[in-house]
Protein backbone atom coordinates (compact mmCIF):
# COMPACT_ATOMS: atom_id res chain seq x y z
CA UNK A 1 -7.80 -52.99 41.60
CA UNK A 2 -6.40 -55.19 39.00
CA UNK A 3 -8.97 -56.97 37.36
CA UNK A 4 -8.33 -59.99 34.93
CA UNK A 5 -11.03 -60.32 31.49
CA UNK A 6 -11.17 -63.36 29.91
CA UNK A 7 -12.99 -64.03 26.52
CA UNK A 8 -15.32 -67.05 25.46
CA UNK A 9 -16.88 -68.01 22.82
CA UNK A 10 -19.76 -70.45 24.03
CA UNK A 11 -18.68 -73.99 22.57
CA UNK A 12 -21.43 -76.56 21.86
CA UNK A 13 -20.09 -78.66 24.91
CA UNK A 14 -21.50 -75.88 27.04
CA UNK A 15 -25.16 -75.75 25.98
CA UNK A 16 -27.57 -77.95 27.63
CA UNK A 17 -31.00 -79.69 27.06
CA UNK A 18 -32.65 -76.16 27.15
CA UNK A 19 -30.36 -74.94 23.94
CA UNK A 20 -28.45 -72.58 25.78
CA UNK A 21 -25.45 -72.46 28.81
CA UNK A 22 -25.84 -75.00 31.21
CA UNK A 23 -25.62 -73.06 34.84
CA UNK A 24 -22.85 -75.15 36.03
CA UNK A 25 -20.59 -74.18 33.00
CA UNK A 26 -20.85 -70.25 34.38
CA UNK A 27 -19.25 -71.28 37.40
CA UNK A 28 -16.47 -73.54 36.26
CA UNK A 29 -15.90 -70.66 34.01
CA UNK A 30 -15.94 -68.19 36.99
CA UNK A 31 -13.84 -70.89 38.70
CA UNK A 32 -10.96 -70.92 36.18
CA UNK A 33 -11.00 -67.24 35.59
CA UNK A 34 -9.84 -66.69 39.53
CA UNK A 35 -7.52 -69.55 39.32
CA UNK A 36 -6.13 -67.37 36.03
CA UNK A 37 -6.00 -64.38 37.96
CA UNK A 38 -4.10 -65.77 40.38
CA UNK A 39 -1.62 -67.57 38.48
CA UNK A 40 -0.85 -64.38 36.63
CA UNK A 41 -0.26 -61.88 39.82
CA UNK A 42 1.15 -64.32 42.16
CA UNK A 43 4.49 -65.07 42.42
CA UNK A 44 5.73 -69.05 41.78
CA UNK A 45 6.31 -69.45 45.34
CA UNK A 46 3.11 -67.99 46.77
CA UNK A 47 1.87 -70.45 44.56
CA UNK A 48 3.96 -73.17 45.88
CA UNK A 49 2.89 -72.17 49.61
CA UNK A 50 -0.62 -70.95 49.50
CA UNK A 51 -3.98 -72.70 48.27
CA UNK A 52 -7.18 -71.44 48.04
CA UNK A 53 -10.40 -73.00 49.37
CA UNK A 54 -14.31 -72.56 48.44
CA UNK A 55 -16.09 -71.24 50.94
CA UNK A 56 -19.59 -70.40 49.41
CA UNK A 57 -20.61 -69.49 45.96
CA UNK A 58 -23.04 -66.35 45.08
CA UNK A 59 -24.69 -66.30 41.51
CA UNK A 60 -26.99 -64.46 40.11
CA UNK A 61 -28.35 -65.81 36.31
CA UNK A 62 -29.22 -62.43 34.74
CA UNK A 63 -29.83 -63.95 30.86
CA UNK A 64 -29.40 -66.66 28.63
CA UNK A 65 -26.67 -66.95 26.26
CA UNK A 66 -26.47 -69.43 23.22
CA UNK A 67 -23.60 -71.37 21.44
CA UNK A 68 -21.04 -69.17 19.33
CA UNK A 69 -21.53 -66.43 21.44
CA UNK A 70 -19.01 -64.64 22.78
CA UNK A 71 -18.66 -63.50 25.56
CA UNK A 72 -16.44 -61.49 28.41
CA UNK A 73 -15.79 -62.68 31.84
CA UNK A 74 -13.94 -60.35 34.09
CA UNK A 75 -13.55 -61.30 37.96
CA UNK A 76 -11.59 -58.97 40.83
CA UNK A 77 -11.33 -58.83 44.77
CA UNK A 78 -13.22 -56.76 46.02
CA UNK A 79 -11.99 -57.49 50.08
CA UNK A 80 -9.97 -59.50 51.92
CA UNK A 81 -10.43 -59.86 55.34
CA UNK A 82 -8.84 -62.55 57.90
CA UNK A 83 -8.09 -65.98 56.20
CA UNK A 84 -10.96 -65.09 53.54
CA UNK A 85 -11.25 -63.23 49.82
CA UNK A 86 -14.35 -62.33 48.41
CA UNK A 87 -14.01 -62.44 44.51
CA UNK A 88 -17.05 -60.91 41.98
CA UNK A 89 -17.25 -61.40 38.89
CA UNK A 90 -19.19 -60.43 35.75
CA UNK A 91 -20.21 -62.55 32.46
CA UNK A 92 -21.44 -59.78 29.76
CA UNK A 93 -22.65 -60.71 26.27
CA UNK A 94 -20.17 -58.79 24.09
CA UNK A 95 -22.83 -58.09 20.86
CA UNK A 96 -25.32 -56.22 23.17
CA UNK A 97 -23.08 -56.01 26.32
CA UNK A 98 -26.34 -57.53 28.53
CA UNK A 99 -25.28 -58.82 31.45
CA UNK A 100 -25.79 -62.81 31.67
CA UNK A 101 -24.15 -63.49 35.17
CA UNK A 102 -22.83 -61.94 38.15
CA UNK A 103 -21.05 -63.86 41.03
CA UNK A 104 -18.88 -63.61 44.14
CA UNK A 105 -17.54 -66.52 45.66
CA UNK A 106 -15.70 -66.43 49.27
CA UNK A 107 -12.29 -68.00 49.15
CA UNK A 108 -10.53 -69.13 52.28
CA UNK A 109 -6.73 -69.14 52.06
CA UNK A 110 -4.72 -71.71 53.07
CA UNK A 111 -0.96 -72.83 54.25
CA UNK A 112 -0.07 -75.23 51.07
CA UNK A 113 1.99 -77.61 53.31
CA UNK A 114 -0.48 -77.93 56.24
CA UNK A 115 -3.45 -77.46 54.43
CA UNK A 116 -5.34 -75.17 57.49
CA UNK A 117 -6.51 -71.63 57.00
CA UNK A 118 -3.70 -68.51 56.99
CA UNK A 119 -3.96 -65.04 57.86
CA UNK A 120 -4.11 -62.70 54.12
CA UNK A 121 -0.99 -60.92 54.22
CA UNK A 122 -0.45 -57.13 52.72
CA UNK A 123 1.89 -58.58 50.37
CA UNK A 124 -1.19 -60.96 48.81
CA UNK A 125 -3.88 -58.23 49.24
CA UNK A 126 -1.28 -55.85 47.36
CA UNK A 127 -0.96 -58.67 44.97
CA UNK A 128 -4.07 -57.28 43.16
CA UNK A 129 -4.40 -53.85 44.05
């Protein structure tokens, strides 16, 4: 399984009336880590032919974390089945590694030109195997 880590350290823009991450930041964060993954395994022309869709989103807010933080976001697939990838992904708090977030969101792959659901082929699964 290749996984993809991504490091942050919390910027003020991030932090929200109650001093620390607003919840919405986690998932854009989630959200650009598995566009990140995906731009780094998949080739230019999978790219060019194949868009992914939101399905549902999965998140579970474990802790709080505060601006200057850092922290480590890693996100994998953990199935693909049909037309749909499930993707998880975990926020950790590098100083104490505590958990702060875990997530899965289902994806639903689609043909780029026609914009309708296609079939997960081997060579995307294998992609990030």
């Amino acid at each position: 399984m290749k996984t993809y880590t991504k490091m942050i350290t919390v910027p003020s823009s991030a932090i929200d009336e109650r001093n620390h991450v607003n919840n919405l930041i986690y998932l854009q964060w989630c959200l650009d880590a598995a566009e990140q993954h995906w731009k780094k395994f998949a080739p230019k022309y999978f790219q060019e032919d194949y868009v992914w869709f939101v399905i549902n989103h999965t998140i579970d807010y474990k802790a709080a974390s505060f601006e200057g933080e850092k922290l480590k976001l890693t996100t994998w697939i953990a199935k693909n089945e049909g037309v749909r990838s499930e993707r998880h992904y975990k926020i950790v708090r590098i100083k104490d590694q505590k958990v702060i977030v875990e997530a899965k969101t289902t994806w639903c792959l689609l043909n780029g030109k026609t914009l309708r659901p296609t079939k997960i082929t081997e060579e995307i699964s294998t992609l990030f195997d």
